[in-house]
N, C-alpha and C. Protein backbone atom coordinates (compact mmCIF):
# COMPACT_ATOMS: atom_id res chain seq x y z
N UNK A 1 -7.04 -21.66 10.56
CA UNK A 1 -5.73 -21.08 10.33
C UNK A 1 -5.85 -19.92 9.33
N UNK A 2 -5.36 -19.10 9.64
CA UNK A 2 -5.19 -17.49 8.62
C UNK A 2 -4.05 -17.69 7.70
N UNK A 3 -4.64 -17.53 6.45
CA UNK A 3 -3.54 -17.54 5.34
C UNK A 3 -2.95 -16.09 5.21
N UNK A 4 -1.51 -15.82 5.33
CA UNK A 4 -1.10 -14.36 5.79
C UNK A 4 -0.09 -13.91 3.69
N UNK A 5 -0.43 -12.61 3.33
CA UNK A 5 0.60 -12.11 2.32
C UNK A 5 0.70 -11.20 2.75
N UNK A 6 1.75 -10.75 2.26
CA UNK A 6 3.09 -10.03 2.19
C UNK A 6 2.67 -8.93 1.03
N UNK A 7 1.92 -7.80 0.62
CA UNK A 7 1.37 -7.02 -0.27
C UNK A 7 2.32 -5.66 -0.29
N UNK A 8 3.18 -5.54 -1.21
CA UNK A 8 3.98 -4.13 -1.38
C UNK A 8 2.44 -3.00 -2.42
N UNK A 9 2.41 -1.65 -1.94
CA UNK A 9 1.49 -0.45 -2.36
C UNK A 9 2.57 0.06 -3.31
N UNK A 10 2.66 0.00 -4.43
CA UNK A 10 3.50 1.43 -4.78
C UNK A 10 3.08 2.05 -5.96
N UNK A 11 3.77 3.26 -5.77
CA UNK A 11 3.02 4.28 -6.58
C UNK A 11 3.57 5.87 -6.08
N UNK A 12 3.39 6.66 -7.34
CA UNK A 12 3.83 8.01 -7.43
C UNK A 12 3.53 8.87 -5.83
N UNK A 13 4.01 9.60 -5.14
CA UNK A 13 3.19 10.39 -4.06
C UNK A 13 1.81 11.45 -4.57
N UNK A 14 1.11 10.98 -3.97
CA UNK A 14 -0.44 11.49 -4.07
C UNK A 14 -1.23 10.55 -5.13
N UNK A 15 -0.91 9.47 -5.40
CA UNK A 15 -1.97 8.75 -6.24
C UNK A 15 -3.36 7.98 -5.33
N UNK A 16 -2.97 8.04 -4.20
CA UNK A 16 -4.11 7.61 -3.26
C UNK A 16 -3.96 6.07 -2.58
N UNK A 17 -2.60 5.98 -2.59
CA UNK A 17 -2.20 4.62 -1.96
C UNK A 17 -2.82 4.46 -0.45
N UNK A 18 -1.86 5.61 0.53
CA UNK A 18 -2.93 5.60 1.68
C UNK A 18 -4.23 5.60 2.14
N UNK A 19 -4.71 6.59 0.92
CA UNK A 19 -6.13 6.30 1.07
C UNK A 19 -6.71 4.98 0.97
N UNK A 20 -6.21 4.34 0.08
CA UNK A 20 -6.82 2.94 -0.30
C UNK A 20 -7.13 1.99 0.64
N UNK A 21 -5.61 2.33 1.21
CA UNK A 21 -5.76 1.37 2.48
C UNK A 21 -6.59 1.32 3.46
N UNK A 22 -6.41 2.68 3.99
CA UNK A 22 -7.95 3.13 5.13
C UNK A 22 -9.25 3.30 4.49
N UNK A 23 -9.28 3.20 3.44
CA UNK A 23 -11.06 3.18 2.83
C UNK A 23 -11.07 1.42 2.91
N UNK A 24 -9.74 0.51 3.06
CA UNK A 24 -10.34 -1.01 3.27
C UNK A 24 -10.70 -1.16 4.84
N UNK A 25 -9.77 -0.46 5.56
CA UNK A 25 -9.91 -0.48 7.32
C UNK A 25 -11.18 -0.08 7.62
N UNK A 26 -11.63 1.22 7.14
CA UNK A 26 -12.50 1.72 7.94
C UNK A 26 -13.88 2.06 6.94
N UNK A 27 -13.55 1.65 5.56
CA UNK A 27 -15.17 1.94 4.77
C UNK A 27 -14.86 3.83 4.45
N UNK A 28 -14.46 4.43 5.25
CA UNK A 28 -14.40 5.77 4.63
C UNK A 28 -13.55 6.34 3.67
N UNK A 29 -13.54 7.11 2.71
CA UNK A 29 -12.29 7.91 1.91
C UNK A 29 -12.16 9.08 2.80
N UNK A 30 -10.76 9.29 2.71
CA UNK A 30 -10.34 10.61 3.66
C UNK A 30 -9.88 11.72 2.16
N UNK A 31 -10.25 12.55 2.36
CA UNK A 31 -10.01 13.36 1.43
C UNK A 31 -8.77 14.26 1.43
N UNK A 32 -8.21 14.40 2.68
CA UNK A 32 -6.80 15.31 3.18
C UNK A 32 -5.71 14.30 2.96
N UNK A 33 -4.91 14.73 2.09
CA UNK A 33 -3.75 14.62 1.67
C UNK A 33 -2.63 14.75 3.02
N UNK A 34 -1.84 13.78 3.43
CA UNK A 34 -1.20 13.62 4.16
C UNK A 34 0.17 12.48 3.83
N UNK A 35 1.52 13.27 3.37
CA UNK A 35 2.24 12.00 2.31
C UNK A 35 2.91 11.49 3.70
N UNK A 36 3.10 9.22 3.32
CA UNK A 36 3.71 8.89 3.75
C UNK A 36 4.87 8.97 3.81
N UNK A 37 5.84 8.98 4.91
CA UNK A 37 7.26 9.30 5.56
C UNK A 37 7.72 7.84 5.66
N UNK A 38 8.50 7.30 4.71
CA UNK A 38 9.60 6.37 4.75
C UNK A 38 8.02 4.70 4.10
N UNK A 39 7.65 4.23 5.60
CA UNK A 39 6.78 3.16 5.21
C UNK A 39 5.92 3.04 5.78
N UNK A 40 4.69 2.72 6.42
CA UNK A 40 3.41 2.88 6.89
C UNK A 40 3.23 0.94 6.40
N UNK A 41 2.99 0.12 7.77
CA UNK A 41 2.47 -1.21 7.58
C UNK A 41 0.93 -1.25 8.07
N UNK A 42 0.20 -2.11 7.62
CA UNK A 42 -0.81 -2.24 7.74
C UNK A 42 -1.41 -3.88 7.74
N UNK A 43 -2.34 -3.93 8.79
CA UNK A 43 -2.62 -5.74 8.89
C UNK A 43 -3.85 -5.41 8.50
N UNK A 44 -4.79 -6.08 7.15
CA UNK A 44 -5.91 -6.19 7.59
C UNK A 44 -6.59 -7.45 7.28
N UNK A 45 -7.58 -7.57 7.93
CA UNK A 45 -7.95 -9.44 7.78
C UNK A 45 -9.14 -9.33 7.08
N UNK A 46 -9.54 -10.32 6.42
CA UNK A 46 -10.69 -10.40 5.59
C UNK A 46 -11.51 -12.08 6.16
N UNK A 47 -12.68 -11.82 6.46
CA UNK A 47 -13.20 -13.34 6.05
C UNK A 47 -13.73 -13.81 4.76
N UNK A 48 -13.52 -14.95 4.41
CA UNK A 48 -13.53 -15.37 2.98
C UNK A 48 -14.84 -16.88 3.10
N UNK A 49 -15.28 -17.16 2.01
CA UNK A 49 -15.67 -18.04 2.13
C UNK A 49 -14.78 -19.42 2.27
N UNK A 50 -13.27 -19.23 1.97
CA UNK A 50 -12.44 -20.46 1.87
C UNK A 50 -11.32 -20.03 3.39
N UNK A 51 -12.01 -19.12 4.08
CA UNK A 51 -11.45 -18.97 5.49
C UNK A 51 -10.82 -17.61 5.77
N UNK A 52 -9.93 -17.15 6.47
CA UNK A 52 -9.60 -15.79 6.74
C UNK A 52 -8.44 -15.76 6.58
N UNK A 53 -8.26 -14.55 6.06
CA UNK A 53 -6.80 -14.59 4.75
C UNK A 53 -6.39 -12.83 5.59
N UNK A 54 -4.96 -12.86 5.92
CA UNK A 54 -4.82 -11.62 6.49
C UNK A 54 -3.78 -10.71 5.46
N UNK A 55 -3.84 -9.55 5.00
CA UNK A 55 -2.82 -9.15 4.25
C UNK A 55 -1.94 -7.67 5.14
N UNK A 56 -1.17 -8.09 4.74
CA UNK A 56 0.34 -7.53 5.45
C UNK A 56 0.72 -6.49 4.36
N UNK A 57 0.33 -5.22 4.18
CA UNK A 57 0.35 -4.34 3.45
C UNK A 57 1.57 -3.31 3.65
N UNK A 58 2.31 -3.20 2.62
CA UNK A 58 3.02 -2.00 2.60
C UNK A 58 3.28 -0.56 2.60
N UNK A 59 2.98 0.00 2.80
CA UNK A 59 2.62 1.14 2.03
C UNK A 59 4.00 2.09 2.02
N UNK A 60 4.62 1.95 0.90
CA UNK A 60 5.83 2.95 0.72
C UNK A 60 5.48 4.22 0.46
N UNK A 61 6.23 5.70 0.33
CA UNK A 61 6.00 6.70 0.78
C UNK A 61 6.59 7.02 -0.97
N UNK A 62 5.95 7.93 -2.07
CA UNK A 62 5.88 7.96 -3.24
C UNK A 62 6.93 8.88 -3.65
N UNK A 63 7.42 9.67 -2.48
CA UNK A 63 8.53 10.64 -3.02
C UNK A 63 9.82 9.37 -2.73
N UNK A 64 10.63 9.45 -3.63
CA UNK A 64 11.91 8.38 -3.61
C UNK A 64 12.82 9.01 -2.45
N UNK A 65 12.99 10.39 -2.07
CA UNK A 65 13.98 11.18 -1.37
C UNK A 65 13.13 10.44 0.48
N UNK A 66 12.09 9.50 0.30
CA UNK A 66 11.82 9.27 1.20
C UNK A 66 11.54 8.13 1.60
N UNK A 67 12.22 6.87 1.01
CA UNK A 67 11.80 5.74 1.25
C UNK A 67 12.90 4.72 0.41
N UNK A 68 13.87 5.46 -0.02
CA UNK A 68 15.04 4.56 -1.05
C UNK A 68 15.80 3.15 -0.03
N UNK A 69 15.89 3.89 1.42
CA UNK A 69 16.42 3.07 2.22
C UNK A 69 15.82 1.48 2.42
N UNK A 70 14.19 2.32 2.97
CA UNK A 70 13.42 1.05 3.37
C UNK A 70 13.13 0.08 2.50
N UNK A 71 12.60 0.60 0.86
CA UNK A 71 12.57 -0.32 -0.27
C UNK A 71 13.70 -1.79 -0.31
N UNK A 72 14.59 -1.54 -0.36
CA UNK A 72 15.57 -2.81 -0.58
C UNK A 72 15.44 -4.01 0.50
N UNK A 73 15.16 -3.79 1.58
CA UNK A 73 14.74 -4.81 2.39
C UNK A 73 13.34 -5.41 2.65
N UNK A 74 12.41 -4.57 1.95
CA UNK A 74 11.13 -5.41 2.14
C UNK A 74 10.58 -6.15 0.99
N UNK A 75 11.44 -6.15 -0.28
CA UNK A 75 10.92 -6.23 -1.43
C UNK A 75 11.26 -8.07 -1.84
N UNK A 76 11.58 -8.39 -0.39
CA UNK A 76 11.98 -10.01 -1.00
C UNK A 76 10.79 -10.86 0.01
N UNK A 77 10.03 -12.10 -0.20
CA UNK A 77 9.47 -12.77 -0.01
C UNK A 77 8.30 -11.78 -0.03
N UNK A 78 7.69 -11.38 -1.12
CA UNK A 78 6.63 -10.70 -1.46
C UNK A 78 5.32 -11.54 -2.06
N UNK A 79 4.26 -11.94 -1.83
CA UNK A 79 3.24 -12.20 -2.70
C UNK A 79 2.70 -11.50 -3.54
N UNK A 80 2.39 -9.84 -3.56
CA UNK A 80 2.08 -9.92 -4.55
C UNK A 80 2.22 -8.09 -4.64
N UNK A 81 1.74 -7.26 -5.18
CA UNK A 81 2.20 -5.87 -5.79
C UNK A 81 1.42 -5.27 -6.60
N UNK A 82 0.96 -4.15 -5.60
CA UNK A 82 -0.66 -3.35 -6.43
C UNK A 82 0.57 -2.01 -6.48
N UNK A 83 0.72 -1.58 -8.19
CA UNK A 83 1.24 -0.32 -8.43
C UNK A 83 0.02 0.67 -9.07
N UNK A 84 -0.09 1.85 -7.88
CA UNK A 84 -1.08 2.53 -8.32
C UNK A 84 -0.49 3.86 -9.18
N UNK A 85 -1.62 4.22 -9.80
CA UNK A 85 -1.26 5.38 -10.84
C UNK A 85 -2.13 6.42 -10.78
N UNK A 86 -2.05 7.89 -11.19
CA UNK A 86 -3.23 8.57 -11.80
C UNK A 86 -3.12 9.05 -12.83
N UNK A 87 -4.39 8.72 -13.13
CA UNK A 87 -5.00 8.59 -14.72
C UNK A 87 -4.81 10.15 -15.42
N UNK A 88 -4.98 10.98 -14.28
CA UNK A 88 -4.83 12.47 -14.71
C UNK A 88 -3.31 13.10 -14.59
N UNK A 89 -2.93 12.59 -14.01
CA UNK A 89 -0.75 12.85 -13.66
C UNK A 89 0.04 12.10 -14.39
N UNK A 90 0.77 12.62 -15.54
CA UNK A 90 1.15 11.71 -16.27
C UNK A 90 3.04 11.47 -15.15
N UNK A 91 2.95 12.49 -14.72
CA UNK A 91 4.26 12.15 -14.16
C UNK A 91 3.89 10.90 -13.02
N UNK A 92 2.97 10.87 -12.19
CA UNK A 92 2.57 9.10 -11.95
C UNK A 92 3.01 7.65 -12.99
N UNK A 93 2.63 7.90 -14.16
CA UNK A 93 3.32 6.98 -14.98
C UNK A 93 4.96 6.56 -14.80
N UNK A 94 5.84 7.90 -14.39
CA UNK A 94 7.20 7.31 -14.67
C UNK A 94 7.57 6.77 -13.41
């Protein structure tokens, strides 16, 4: 049996959320900047030594003028919440 979460991405636009995700899918970093539009889902499965655990990834879109809608409905029965930042953009922080 596959243990399934519910993983919200968030973070400033351009901190490398999308990327993150497809460097877990596919092993590569994409280097072209391409911002998500509203929400972008993602399944990816892992085998584990305690069995195969699938995570149900979010990926919200970092400009707010583009994703205010979708936020309020996915943000309930959540496991768990990777907020990314960059270290060099302080406007990422707010």
């Amino acid at each position: 049996m596959v243990k399934e979460y519910k993983v919200l991405l968030l973070g400033s636009g351009g901190v490398g959320k999308t990327a993150y995700v497809k460097k877990l899918i596919s092993g590569n970093f994409e280097k072209m900047y391409l911002p998500t539009f509203g929400l972008d889902i993602y399944d990816i499965n892992f085998e584990t030594t305690i069995g195969d655990v699938k995570f149900n990834i979010l990926d919200f879109a970092g400009q707010e003028m583009y994703c205010t809608h979708y936020r309020q409905g996915h943000f309930f029965d959540v496991d768990a919440v990777i907020i990314m930042i960059d270290l060099t953009s302080k406007i990422s922080f707010s």
